[in-house]
Protein backbone atom coordinates (compact mmCIF):
# COMPACT_ATOMS: atom_id res chain seq x y z
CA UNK A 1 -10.22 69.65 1.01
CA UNK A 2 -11.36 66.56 2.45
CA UNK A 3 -11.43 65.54 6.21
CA UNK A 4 -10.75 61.96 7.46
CA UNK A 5 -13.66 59.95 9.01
CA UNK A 6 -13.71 61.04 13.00
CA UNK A 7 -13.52 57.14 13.82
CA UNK A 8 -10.17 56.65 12.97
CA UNK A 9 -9.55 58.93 15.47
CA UNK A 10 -8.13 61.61 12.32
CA UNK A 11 -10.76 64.04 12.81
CA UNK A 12 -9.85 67.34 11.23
CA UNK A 13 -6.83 65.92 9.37
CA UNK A 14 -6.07 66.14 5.53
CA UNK A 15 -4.96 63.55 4.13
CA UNK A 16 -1.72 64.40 2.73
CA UNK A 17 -2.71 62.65 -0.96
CA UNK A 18 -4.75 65.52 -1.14
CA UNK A 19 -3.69 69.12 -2.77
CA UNK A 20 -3.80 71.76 -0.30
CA UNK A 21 -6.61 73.95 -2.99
CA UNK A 22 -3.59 76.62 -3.76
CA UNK A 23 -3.13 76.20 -7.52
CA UNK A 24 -4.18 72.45 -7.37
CA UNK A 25 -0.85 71.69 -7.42
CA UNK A 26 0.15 68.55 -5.22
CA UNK A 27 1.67 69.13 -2.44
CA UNK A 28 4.94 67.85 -1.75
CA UNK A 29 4.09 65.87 1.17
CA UNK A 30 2.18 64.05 -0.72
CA UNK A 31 4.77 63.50 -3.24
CA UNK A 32 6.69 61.90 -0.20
CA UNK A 33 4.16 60.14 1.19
CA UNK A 34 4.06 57.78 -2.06
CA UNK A 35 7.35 57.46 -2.53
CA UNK A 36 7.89 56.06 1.06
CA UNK A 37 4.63 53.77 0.78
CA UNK A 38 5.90 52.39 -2.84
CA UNK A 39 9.75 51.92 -1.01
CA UNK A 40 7.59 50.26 1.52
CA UNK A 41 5.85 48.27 -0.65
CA UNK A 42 8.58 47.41 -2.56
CA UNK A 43 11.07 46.18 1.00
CA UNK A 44 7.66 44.19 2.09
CA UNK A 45 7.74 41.95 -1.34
CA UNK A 46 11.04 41.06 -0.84
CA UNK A 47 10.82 39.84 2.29
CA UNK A 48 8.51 37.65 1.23
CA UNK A 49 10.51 35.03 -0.71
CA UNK A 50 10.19 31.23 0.28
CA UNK A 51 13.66 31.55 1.33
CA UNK A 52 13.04 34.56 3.73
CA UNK A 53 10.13 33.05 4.76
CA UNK A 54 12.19 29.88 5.96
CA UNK A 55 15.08 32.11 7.46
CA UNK A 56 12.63 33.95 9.43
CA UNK A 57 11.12 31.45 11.43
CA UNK A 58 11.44 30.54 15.19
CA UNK A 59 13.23 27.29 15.78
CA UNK A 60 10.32 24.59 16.37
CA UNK A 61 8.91 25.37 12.83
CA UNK A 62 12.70 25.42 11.33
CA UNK A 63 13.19 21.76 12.68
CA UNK A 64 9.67 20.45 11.37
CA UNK A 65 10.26 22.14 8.12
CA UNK A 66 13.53 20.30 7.54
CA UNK A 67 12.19 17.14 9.25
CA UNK A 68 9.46 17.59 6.35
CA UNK A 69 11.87 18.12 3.83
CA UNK A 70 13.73 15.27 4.41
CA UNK A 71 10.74 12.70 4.86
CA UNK A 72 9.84 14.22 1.31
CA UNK A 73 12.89 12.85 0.01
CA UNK A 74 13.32 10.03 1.21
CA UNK A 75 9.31 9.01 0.40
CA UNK A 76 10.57 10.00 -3.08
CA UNK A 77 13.07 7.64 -3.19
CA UNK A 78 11.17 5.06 -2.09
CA UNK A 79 9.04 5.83 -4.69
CA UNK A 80 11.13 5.82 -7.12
CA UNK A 81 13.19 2.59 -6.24
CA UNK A 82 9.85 0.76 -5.98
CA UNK A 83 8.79 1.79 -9.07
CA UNK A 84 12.43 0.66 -10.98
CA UNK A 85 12.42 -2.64 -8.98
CA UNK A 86 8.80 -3.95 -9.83
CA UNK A 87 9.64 -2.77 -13.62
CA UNK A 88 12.48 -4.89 -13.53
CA UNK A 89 11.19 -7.61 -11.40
CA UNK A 90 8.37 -7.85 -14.12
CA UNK A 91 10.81 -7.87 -17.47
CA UNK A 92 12.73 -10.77 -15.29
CA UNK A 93 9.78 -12.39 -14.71
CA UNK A 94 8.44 -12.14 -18.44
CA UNK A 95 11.54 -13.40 -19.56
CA UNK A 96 11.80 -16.42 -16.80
CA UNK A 97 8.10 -17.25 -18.27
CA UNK A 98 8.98 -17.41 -22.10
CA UNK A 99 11.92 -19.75 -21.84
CA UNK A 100 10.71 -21.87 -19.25
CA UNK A 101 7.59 -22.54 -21.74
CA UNK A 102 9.89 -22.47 -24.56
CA UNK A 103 9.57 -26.44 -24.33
CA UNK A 104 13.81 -26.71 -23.49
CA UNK A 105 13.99 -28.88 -21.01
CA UNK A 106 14.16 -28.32 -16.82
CA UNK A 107 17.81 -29.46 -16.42
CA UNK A 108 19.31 -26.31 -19.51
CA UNK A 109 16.91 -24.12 -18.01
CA UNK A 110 18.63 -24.52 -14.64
CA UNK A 111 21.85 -25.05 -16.63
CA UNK A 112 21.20 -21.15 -18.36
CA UNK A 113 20.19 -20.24 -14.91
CA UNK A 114 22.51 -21.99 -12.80
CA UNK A 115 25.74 -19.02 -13.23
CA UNK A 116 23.57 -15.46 -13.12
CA UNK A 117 22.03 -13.76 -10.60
CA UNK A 118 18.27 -14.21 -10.61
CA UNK A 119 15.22 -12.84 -9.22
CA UNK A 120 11.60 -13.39 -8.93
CA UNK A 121 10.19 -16.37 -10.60
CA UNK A 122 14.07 -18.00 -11.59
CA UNK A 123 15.42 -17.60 -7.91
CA UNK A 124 11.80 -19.86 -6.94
CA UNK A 125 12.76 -22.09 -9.80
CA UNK A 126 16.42 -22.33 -9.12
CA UNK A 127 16.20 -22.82 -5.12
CA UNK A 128 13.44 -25.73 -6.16
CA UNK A 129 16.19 -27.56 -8.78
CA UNK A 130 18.86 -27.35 -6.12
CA UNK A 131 16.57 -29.21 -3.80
CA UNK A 132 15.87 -31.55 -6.35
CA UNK A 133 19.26 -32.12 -7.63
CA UNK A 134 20.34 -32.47 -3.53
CA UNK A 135 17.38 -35.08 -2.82
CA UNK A 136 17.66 -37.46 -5.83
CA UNK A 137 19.84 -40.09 -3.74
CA UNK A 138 17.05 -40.22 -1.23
CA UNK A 139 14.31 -39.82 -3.33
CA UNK A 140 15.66 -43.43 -4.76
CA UNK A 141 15.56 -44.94 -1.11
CA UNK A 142 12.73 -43.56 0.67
CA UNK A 143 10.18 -42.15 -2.45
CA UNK A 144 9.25 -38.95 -3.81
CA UNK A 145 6.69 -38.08 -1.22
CA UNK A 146 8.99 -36.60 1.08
CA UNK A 147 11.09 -35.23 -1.09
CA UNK A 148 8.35 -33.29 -2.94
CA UNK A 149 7.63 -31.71 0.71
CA UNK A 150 11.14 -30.77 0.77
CA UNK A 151 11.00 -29.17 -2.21
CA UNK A 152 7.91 -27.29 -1.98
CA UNK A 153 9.33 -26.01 1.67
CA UNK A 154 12.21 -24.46 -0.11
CA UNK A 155 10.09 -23.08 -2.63
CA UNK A 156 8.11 -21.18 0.01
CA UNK A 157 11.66 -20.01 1.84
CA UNK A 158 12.16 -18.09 -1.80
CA UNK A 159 8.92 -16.77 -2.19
CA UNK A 160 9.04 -15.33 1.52
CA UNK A 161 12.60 -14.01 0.77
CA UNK A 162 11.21 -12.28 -2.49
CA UNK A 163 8.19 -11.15 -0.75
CA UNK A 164 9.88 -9.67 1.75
CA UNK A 165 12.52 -7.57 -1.15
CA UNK A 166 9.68 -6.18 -3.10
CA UNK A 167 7.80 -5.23 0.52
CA UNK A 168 10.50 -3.58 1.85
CA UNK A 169 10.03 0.15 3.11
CA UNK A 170 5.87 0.87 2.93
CA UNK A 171 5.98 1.11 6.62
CA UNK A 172 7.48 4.35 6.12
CA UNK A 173 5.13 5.63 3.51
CA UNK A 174 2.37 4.72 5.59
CA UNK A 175 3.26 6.40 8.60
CA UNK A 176 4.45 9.52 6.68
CA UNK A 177 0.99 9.28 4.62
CA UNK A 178 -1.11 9.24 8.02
CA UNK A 179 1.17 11.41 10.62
CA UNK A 180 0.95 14.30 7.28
CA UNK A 181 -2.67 15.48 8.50
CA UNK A 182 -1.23 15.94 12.16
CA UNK A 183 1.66 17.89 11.31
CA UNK A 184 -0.30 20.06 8.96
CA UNK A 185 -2.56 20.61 12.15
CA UNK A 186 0.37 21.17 14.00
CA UNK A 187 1.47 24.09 11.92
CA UNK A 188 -1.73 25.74 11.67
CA UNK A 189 -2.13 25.88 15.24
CA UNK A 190 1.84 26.87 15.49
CA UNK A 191 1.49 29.83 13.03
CA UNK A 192 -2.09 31.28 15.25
């Protein structure tokens, strides 16, 4: 027989794993004993399940686990869309380039142009034709100077307005990329 350590406050007790030293044959509290630690055992790992872990917790950490979720999401489809709109803003572009040094001239170019919807480099190139086609009766009476100004203004309007499509949404990433650390920090602290 063996006798628990005094400081656990046991002192004189057998542990009931042991055999009692009649026959060495286990005792049946013993046999109990590990069959309600291994149910134990057993009820503990199932509560531990993402999903139990989630349906267990007190409301402030339910709302910044969902608020989590769903800036996960929607960073991922911001993600995603950027990555589909610069792969097709570049195959536009590509193809903008090779007929427009293809050697046709200006005027089919903007006449191949002229009925689709473009982007990138051909909206630039069909915003600047438009001007020009607009400003040719004036560029006859007062000179080409202040037409090409014209011209080069509207060209700038396009390039903001496609600027400003391909830049949309990194605001969000960015503040989701740098308020991350804080509410990381925030559940830490939550959870001691």
């Amino acid at each position: 027989r063996v006798r628990l350590p005094e400081h656990f406050g046991l002192a004189g007790a057998v542990s009931p794993l042991q055999s009692t030293g009649q026959n060495d044959a286990p005792n049946r509290d013993a046999t109990d004993y590990m069959e309600t630690i291994t149910q134990t055992a057993v009820t503990k790992s199932a509560e531990i399940s993402l999903w139990h872990l989630v349906m267990q917790a007190s409301w402030p950490v339910f709302f910044v686990m969902l608020g989590l979720a769903a800036a996960s999401i929607w960073c991922w489809a911001i993600i995603f869309n950027k990555f589909f709109t610069f792969r097709r803003e570049h195959a536009a572009n590509d193809r903008f380039e090779q007929a427009f040094w293809s050697g046709q001239s200006l005027e089919d170019l903007y006449r191949g142009l002229g009925g689709r919807a473009t982007a990138g480099l051909a909206s630039i190139f069909l915003a600047a034709m438009q001007e020009w086609k607009q400003s040719q009766g004036a560029a006859m009476r007062a000179g080409f100077a202040g037409v090409q100004k014209r011209i080069e203004k509207v060209m700038d309007v396009a390039i903001q307005k496609e600027m400003s499509e391909l830049e949309s949404n990194p605001l969000f990433l960015a503040t989701i990329g740098s308020a991350a650390p804080f509410i990381g920090l925030f559940g830490t602290v939550w959870g001691i």
